[in-house]
Protein backbone atom coordinates (compact mmCIF):
# COMPACT_ATOMS: atom_id res chain seq x y z
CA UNK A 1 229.78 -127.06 185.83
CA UNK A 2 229.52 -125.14 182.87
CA UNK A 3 227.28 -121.75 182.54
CA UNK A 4 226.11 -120.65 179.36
CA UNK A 5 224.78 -117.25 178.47
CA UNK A 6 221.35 -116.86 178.26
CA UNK A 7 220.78 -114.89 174.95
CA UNK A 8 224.04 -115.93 172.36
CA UNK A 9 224.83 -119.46 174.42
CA UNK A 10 228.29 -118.65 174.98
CA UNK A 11 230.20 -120.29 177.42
CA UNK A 12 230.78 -117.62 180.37
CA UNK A 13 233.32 -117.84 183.19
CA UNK A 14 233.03 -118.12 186.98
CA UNK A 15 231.33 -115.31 188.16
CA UNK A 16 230.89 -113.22 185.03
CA UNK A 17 228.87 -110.32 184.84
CA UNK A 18 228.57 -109.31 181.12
CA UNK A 19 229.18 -112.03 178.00
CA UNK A 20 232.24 -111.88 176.74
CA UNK A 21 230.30 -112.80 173.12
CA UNK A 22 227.54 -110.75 173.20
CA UNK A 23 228.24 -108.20 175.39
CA UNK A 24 225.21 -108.45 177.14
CA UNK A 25 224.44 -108.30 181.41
CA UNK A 26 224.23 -111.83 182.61
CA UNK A 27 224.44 -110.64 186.13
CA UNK A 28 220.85 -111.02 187.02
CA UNK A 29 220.68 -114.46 185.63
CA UNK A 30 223.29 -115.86 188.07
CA UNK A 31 220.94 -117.11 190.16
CA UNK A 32 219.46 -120.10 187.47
CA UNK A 33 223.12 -121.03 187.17
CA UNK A 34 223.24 -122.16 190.67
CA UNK A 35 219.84 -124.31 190.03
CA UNK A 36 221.30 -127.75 189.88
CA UNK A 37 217.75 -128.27 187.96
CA UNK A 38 219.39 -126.84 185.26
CA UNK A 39 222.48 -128.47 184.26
CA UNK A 40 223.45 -128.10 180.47
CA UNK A 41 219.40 -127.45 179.56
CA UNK A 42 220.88 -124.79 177.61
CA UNK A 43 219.82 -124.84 174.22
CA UNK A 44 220.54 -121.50 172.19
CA UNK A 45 218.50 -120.10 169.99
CA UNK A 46 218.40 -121.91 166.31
CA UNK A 47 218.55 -119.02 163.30
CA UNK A 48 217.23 -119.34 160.23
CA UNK A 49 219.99 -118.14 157.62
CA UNK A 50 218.86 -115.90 155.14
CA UNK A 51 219.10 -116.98 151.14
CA UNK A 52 217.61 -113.49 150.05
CA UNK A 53 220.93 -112.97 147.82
CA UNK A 54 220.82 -116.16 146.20
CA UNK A 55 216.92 -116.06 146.10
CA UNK A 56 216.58 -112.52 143.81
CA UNK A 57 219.41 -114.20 141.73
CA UNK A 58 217.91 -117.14 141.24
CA UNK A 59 214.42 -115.64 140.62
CA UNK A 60 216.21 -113.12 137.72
CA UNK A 61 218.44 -115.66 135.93
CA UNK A 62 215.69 -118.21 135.85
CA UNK A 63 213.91 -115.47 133.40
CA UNK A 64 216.79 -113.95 131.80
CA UNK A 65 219.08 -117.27 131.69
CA UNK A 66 217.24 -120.29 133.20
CA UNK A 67 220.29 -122.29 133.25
CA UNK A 68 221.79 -120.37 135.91
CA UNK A 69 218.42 -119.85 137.44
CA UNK A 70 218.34 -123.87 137.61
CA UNK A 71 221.96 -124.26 139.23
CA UNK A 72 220.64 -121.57 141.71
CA UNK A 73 217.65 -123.25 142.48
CA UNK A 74 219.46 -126.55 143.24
CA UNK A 75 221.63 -124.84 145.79
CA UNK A 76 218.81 -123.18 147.06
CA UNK A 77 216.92 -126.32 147.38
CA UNK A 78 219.72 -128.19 149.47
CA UNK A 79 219.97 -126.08 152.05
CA UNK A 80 218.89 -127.71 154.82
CA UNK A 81 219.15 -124.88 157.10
CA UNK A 82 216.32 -122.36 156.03
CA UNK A 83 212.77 -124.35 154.74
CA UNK A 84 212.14 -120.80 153.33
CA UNK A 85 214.86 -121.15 150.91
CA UNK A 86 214.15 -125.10 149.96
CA UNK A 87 210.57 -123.51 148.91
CA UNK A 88 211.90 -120.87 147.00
CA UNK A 89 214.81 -122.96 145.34
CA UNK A 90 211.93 -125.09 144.14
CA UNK A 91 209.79 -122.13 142.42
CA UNK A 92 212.78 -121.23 141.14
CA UNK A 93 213.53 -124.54 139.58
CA UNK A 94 210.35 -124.94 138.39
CA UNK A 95 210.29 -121.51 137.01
CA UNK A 96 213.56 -121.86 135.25
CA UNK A 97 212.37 -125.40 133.42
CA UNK A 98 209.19 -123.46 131.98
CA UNK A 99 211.23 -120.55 130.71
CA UNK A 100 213.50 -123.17 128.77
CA UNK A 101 210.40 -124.81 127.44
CA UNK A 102 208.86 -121.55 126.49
CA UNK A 103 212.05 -120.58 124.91
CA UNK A 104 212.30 -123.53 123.31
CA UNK A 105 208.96 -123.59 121.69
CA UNK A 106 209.03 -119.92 120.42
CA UNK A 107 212.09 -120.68 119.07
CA UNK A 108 210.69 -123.36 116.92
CA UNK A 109 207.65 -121.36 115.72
CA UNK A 110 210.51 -118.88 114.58
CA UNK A 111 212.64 -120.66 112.07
């Protein structure tokens, strides 16, 4: 039977008393191990990655060069691990195709 640590999900060995992963004491949680209740329940915790990199980026190109901000915004939008960054890579899309159109337009009324 396998135990898992409760705080990273790492597989531990027989008896262990700190996680070899996270470094943390699994001494006192020995005891739910043992709970046959409890086989393989073990779901770790799901993270949300951060896009904050590619978010700025794609918020500053889509002014200064929408293009880029556009190709940014598409990446952004196909993540399909962070909602937060599908919601931003959309503003950011959106953002960059009203630029271009602005841009377009005043450059137009220029010539």
């Amino acid at each position: 039977m396998s135990i898992f640590c409760p705080f990273c999900g790492e597989e531990l060995v027989d008896n262990a008393k700190f996680c070899k992963n996270c470094g943390k004491n699994v001494e006192s949680y020995g005891n739910m191990a043992n709970d046959t209740s409890n086989t393989n329940s073990f779901n770790p915790p799901v993270v949300e990655k951060s896009h904050t990199l590619a978010t700025v980026l794609g918020f500053i190109f889509s002014i200064l060069i929408p293009l880029i901000g556009i190709i940014i915004g598409i990446y952004l939008y196909t993540r399909k691990d962070s909602p937060k960054a599908k919601r931003y890579g959309l503003l950011v899309i959106v953002l960059g195709v009203v630029v271009w159109i602005i841009s377009f337009f005043l450059g137009l009324l220029i010539q």
